[in-house]
Protein backbone atom coordinates (compact mmCIF):
# COMPACT_ATOMS: atom_id res chain seq x y z
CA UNK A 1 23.15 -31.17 20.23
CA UNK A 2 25.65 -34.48 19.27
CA UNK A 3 27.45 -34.27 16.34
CA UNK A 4 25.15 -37.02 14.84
CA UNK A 5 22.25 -35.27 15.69
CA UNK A 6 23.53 -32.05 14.30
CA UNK A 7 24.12 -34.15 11.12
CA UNK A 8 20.81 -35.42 10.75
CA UNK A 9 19.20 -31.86 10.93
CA UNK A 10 21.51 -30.49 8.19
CA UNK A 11 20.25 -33.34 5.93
CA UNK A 12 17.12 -32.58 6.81
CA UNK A 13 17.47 -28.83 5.96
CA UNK A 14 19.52 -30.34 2.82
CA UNK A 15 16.67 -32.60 2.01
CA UNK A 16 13.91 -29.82 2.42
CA UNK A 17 15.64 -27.67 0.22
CA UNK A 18 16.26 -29.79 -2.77
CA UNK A 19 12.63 -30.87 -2.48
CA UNK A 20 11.50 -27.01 -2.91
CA UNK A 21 13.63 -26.29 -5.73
CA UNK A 22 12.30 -29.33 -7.43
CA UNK A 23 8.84 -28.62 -6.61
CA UNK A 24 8.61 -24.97 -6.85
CA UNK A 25 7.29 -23.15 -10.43
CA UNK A 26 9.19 -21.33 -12.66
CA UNK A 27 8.35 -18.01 -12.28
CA UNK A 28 6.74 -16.27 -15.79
CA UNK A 29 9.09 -12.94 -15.41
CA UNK A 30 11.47 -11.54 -13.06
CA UNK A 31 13.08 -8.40 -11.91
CA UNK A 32 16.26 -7.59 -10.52
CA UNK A 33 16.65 -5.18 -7.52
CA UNK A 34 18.93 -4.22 -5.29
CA UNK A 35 18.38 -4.58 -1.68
CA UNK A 36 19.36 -2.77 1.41
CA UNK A 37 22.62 -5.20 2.07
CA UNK A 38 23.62 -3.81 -1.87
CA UNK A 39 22.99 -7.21 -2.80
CA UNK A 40 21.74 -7.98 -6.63
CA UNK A 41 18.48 -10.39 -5.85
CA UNK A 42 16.06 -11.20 -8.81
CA UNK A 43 12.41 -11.73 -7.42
CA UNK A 44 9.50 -13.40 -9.20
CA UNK A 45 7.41 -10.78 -11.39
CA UNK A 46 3.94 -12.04 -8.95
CA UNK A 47 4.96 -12.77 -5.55
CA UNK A 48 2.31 -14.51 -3.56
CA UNK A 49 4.10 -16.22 -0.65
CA UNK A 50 6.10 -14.29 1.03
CA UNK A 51 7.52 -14.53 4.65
CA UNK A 52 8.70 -11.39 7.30
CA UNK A 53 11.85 -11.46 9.42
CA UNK A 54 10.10 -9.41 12.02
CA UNK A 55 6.25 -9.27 12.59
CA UNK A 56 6.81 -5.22 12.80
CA UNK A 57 7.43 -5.03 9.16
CA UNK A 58 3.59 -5.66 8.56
CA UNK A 59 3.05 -1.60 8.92
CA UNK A 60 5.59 -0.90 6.53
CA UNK A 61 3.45 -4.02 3.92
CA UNK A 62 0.42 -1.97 4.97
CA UNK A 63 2.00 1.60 3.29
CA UNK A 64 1.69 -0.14 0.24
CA UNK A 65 -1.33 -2.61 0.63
CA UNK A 66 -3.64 -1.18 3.17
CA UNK A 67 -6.88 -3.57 2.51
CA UNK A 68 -4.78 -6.65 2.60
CA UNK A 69 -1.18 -6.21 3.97
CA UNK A 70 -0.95 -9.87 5.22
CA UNK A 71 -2.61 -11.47 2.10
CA UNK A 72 1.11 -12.97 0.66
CA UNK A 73 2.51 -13.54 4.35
CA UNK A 74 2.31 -17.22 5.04
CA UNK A 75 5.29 -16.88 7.81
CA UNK A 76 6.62 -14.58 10.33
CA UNK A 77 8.16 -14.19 13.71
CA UNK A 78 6.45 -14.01 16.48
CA UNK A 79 8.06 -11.11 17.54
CA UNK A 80 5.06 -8.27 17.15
CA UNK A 81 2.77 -9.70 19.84
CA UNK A 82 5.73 -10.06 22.49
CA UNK A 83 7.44 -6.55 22.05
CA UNK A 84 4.47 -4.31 20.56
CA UNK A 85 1.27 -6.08 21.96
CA UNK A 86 -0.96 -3.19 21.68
CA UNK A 87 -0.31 -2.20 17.85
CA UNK A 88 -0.05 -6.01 16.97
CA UNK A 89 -3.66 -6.08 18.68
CA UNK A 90 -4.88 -3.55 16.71
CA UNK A 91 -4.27 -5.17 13.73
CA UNK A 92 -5.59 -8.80 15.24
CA UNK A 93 -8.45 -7.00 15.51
CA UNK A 94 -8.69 -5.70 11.96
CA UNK A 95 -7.33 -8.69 10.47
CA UNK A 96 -8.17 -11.46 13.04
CA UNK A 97 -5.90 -14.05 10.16
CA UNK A 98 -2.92 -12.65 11.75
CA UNK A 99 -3.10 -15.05 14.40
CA UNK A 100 -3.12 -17.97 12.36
CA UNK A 101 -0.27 -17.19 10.30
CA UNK A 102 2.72 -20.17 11.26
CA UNK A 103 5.39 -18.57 12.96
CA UNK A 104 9.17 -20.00 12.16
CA UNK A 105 10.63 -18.22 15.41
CA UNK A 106 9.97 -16.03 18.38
CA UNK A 107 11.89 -13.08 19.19
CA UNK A 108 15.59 -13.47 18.85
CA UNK A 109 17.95 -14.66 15.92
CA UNK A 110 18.33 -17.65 17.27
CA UNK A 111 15.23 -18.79 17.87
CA UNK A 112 14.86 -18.66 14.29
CA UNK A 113 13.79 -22.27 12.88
CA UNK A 114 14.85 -22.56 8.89
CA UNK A 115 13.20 -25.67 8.86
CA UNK A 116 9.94 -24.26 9.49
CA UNK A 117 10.17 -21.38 7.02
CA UNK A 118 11.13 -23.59 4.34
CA UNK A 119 8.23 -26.27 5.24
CA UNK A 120 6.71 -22.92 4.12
CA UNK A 121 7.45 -22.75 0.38
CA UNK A 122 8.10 -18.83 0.35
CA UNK A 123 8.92 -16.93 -2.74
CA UNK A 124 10.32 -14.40 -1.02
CA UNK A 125 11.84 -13.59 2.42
CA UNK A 126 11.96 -10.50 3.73
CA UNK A 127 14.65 -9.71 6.65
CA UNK A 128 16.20 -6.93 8.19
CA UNK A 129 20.13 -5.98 7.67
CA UNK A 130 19.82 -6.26 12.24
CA UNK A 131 17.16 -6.97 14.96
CA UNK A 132 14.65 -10.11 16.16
CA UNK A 133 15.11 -11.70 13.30
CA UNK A 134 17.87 -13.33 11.36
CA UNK A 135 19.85 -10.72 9.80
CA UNK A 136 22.44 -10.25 6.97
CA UNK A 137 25.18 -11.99 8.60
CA UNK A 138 23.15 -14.90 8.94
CA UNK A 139 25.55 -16.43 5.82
CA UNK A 140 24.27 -20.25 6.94
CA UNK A 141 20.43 -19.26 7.09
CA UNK A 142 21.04 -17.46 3.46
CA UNK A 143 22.68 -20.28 1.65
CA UNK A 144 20.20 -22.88 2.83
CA UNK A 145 16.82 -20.40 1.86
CA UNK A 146 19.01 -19.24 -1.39
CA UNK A 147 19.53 -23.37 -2.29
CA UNK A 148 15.73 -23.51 -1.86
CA UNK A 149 15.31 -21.14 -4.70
CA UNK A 150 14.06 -18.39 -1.81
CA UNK A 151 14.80 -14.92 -2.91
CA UNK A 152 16.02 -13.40 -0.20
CA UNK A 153 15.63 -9.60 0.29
CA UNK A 154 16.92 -7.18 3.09
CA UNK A 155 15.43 -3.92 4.39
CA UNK A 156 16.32 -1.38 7.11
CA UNK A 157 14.40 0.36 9.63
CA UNK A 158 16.91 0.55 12.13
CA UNK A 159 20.42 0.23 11.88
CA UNK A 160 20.37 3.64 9.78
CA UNK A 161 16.82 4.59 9.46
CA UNK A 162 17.06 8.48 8.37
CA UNK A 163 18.83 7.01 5.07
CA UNK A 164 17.24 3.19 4.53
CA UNK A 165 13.79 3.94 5.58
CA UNK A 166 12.92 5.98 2.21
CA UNK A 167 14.80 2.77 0.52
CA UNK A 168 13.38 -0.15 1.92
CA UNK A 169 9.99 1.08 1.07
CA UNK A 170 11.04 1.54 -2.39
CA UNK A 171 12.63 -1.88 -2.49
CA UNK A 172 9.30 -3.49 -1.09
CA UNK A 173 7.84 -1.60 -3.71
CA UNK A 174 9.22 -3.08 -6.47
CA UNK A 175 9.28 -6.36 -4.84
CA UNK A 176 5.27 -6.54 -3.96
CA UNK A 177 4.59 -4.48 -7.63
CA UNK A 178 3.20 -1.57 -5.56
CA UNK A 179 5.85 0.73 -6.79
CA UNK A 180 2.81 4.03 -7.02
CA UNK A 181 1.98 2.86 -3.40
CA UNK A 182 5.64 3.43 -2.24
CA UNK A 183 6.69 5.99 -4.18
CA UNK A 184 3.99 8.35 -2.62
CA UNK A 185 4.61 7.29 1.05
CA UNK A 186 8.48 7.86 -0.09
CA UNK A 187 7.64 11.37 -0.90
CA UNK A 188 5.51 12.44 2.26
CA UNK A 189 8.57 11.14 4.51
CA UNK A 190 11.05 12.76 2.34
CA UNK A 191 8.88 16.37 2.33
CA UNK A 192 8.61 15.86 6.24
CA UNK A 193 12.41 14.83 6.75
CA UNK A 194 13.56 17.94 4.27
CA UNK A 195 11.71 20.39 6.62
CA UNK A 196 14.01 19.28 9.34
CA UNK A 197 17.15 19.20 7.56
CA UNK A 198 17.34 22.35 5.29
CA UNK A 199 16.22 24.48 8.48
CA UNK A 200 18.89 23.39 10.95
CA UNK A 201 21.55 23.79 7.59
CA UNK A 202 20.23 27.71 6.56
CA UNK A 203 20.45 28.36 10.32
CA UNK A 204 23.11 26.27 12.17
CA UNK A 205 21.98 26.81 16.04
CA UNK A 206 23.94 25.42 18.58
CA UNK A 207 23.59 21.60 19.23
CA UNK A 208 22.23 20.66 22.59
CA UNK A 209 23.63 17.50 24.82
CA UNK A 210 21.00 14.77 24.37
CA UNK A 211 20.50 11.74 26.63
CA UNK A 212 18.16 8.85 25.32
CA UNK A 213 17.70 6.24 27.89
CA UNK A 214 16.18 3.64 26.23
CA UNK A 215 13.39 1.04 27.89
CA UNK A 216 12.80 3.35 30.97
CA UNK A 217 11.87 1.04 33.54
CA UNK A 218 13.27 -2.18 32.20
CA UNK A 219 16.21 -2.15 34.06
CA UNK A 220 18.33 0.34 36.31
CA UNK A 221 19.48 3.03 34.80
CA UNK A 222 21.32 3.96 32.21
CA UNK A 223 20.40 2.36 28.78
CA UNK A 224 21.15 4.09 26.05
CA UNK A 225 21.14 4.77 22.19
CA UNK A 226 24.39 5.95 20.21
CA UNK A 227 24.09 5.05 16.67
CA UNK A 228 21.13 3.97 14.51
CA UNK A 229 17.76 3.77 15.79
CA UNK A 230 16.89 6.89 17.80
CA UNK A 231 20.39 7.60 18.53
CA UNK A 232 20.27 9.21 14.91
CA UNK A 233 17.49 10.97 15.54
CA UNK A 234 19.21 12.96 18.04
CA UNK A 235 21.67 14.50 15.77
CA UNK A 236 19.44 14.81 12.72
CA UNK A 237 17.40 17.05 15.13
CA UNK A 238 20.02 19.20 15.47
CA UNK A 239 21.92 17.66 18.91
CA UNK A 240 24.81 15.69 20.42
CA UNK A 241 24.17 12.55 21.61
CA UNK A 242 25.92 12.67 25.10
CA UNK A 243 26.73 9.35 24.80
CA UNK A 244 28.88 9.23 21.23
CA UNK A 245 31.67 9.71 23.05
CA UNK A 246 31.41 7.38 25.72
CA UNK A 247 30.22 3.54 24.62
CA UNK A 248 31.88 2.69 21.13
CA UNK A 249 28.89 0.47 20.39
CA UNK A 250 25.64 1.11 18.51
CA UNK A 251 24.40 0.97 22.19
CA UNK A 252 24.83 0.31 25.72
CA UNK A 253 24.78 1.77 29.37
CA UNK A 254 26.20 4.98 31.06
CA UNK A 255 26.24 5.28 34.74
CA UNK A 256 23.83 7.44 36.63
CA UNK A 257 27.10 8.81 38.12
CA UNK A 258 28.54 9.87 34.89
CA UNK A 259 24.81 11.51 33.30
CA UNK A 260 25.00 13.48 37.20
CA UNK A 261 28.73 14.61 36.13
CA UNK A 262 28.02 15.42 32.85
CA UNK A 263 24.74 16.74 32.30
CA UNK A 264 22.62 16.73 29.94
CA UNK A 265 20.85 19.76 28.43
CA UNK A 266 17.83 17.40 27.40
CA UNK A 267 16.82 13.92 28.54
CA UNK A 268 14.54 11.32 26.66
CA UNK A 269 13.12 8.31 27.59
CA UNK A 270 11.84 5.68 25.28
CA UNK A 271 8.36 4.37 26.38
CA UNK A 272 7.77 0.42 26.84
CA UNK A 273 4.69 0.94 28.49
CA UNK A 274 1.31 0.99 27.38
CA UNK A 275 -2.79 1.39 28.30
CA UNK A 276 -2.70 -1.03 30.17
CA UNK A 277 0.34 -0.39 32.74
CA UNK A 278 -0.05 -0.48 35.87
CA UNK A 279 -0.76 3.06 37.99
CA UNK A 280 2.93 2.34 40.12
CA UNK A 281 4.57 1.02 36.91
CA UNK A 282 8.19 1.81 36.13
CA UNK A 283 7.77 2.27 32.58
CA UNK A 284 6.44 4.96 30.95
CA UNK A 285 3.12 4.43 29.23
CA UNK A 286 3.09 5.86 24.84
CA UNK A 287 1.51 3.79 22.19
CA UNK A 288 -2.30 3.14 21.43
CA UNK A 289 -4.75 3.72 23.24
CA UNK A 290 -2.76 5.47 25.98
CA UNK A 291 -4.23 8.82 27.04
CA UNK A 292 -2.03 12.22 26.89
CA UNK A 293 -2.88 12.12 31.16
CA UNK A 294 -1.46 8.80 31.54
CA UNK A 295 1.64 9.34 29.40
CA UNK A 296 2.61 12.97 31.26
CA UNK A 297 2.14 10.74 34.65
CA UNK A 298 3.85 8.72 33.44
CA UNK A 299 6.76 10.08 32.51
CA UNK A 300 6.38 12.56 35.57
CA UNK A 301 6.77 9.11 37.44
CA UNK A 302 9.73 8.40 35.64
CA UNK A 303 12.19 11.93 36.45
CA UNK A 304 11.25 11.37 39.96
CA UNK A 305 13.34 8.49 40.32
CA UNK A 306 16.64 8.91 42.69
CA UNK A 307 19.20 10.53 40.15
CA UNK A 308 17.35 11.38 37.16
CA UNK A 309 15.56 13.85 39.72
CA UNK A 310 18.45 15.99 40.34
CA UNK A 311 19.61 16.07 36.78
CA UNK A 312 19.42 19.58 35.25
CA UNK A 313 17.30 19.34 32.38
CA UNK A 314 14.67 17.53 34.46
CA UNK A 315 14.22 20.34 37.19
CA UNK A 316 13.76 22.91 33.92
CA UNK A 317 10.98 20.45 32.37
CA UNK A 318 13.17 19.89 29.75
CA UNK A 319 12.76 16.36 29.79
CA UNK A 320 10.54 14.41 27.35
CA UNK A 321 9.53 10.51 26.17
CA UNK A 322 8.64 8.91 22.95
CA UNK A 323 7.22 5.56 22.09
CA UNK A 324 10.02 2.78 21.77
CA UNK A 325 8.55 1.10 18.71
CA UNK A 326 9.78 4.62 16.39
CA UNK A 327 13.24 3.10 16.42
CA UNK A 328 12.73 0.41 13.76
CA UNK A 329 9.01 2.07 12.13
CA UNK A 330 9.08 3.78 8.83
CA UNK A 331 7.13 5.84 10.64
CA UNK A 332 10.08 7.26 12.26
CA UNK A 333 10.20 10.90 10.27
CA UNK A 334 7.44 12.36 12.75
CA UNK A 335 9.71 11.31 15.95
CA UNK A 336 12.15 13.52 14.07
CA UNK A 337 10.04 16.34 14.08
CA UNK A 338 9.07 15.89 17.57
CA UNK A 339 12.99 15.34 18.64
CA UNK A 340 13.29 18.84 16.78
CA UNK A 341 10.58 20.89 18.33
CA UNK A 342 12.49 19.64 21.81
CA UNK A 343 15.65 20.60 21.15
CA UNK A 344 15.21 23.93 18.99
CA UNK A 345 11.52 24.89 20.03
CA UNK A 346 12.04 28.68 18.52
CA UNK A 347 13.49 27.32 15.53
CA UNK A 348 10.12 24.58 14.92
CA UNK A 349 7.81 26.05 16.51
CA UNK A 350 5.59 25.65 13.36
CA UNK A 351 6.28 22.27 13.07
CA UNK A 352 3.29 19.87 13.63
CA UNK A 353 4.66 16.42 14.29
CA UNK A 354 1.17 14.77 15.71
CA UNK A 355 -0.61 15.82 12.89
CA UNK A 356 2.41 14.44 10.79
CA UNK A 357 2.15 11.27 12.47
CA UNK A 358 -2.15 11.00 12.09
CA UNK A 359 -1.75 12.17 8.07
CA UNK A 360 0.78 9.32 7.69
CA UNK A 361 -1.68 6.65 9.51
CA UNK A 362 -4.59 8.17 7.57
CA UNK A 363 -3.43 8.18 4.21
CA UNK A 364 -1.40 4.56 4.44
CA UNK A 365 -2.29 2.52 7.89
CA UNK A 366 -5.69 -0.20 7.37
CA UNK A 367 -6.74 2.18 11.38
CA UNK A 368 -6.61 5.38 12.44
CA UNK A 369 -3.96 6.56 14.46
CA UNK A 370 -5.28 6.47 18.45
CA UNK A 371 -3.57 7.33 21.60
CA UNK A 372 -0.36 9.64 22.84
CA UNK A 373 3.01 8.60 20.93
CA UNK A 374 5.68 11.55 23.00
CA UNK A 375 4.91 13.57 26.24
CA UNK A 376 6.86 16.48 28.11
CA UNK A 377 7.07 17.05 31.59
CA UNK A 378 6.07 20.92 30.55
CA UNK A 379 3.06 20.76 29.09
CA UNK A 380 2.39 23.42 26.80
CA UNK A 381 -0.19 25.66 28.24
């Protein structure tokens, strides 16, 4: 872009803005909350136009509206049907007005388009602190929606999901007026979290090596999480992450060379496939409509890969996979449970994270949950 052409979009953006401020009502009422970047935001008392950072924050607005969760979205990204196309068809084909709603980006931060979500005339915009969309150090994209007289409000499902999930549900809570509506879903999470938690603290076992390798399939091996997303999961289950000590960022890649030297007692594999996959697909195959046959193949598939064979904890069946999309889903709490069955089976043997995981979709999804969301490559017997 020239430096006069650059120009002539910031007046543009400059122009659009002053034109909402002037045009938009004066709310009745307002509240003041705090969102998940500890920022002091005051929304409208009625929002009614609302837009979503990330299409995959439409579960979390169907916790707390399940007959209508896109009824105030008039914008998103068009992130859901590119990186979760089997739930986003699920709800297509519940709510077939998904598909029409304008979308101001794609998948990516920068694909983000300000001057299509304030052609929008939101109330409210809802973001996450980190992910697709444009995050909290987006300081240009917030002064431009803030000089529009957008509220802007920031939630967390992934950067540090054991503590912001509970949170961010409260915060859209207040922020949709379906404060009853979150505060239940806040304590069934909480309840299921606490079981996992005050057991490993009364009994302190000893903390298994955990390798996640993330996108199985995507690319060669070794992609990992460390901190946030699943990598937290890991050692709120009870384990060490293997990699903690090796890549200083939230995430990254070990070498096949350095899992084979330093073993781990239990590997993971985040699933990327789905029903659909392919037979001779890399990836392994969780999500809807995938059958508990498929995903063991699958994953089976998977461990026999050159390397990831000979590792330990694969020879012993002590090798498992969980669906990708758990590490930015408020959902999340029942991949806990599941992580902690894996790595302290005596200790949780009662624990029953599928049924977790259906109660949760029963009591606060629009659909019943359907297909296999983890595997093992022991099945129970």
């Amino acid at each position: 872009m020239t430096p006069r052409s650059a120009a002539h979009a910031a007046a543009l953006v400059a122009l659009l803005a002053a034109g909402l401020v002037a045009l938009w009502p004066a709310a009745a009422a307002a509240r003041e909350i705090v969102d998940l970047a500890g920022r002091t935001v005051t929304v409208p008392d009625k929002v009614e136009r609302l837009i979503i950072g990330e299409g995959r924050y439409i579960p979390a607005l169907a916790i707390l509206d399940r007959d209508e969760p896109i009824g105030r979205v008039v914008g998103m990204m068009g992130d859901y049907e590119q990186v979760d196309p089997a739930t986003y068809a699920r709800f297509r084909a519940r709510f077939p007005a998904i598909a029409d709603i304008p979308r101001f980006g794609r998948a990516s931060p920068d694909s983000f388009s300000v001057e299509r979500a304030l052609a929008l005339r939101p109330q409210v915009a809802i973001f996450g602190l980190d992910g697709h969309g444009p995050g909290a150090s987006n300081a240009r994209v917030i002064e431009v929606l803030e000089q529009a007289g957008i509220v802007l409000v920031f939630i967390d499902f992934r950067t540090d999901p054991l503590v912001n999930t509970p949170k961010s549900i409260e915060v859209l809570g207040a922020v949709l007026g379906r404060e009853r509506e979150a505060a239940s879903f806040v304590a069934e999470w909480r309840a299921a979290y606490d079981v996992v938690r005050d057991r490993l603290a009364r009994h302190r076992p000893p903390a298994p090596r955990v390798f996640i390798e993330s996108r199985v399939g995507l690319m060669p091996c070794c992609e990992t999480m460390v901190r946030g997303m699943m990598g937290d999961f890991v050692t709120a289950a009870g384990g060490t992450n293997l990699a903690a000590g090796v890549i200083p960022a939230d995430a990254g890649t070990v070498s096949l060379e350095y899992l084979l030297v330093n073993p781990p007692d239990i590997y993971i594999g985040t699933a990327i496939g789905s029903a659909s996959s392919p037979p001779d697909s890399p990836w392994i195959a969780l999500g809807p409509d995938v059958a508990a046959q498929q995903a063991a193949e699958s994953l089976a598939r998977a461990t026999r890969r050159v390397g990831i064979a000979e590792l330990p904890a694969v020879k012993a069946g002590r090798a498992f996979a969980v669906w990708h999309h758990f590490y930015n889903s408020p959902f999340n709490v029942a991949a806990l449970q599941a992580f902690a069955k894996w790595l302290h089976p005596e200790l949780f043997a009662d624990l029953d994270p599928e049924g977790l995981l259906h109660r949760l979709h029963q009591r606060f999804q629009p659909f019943p949950l359907e297909g296999t969301y983890w595997t093992s490559l022991q099945q129970p017997p």
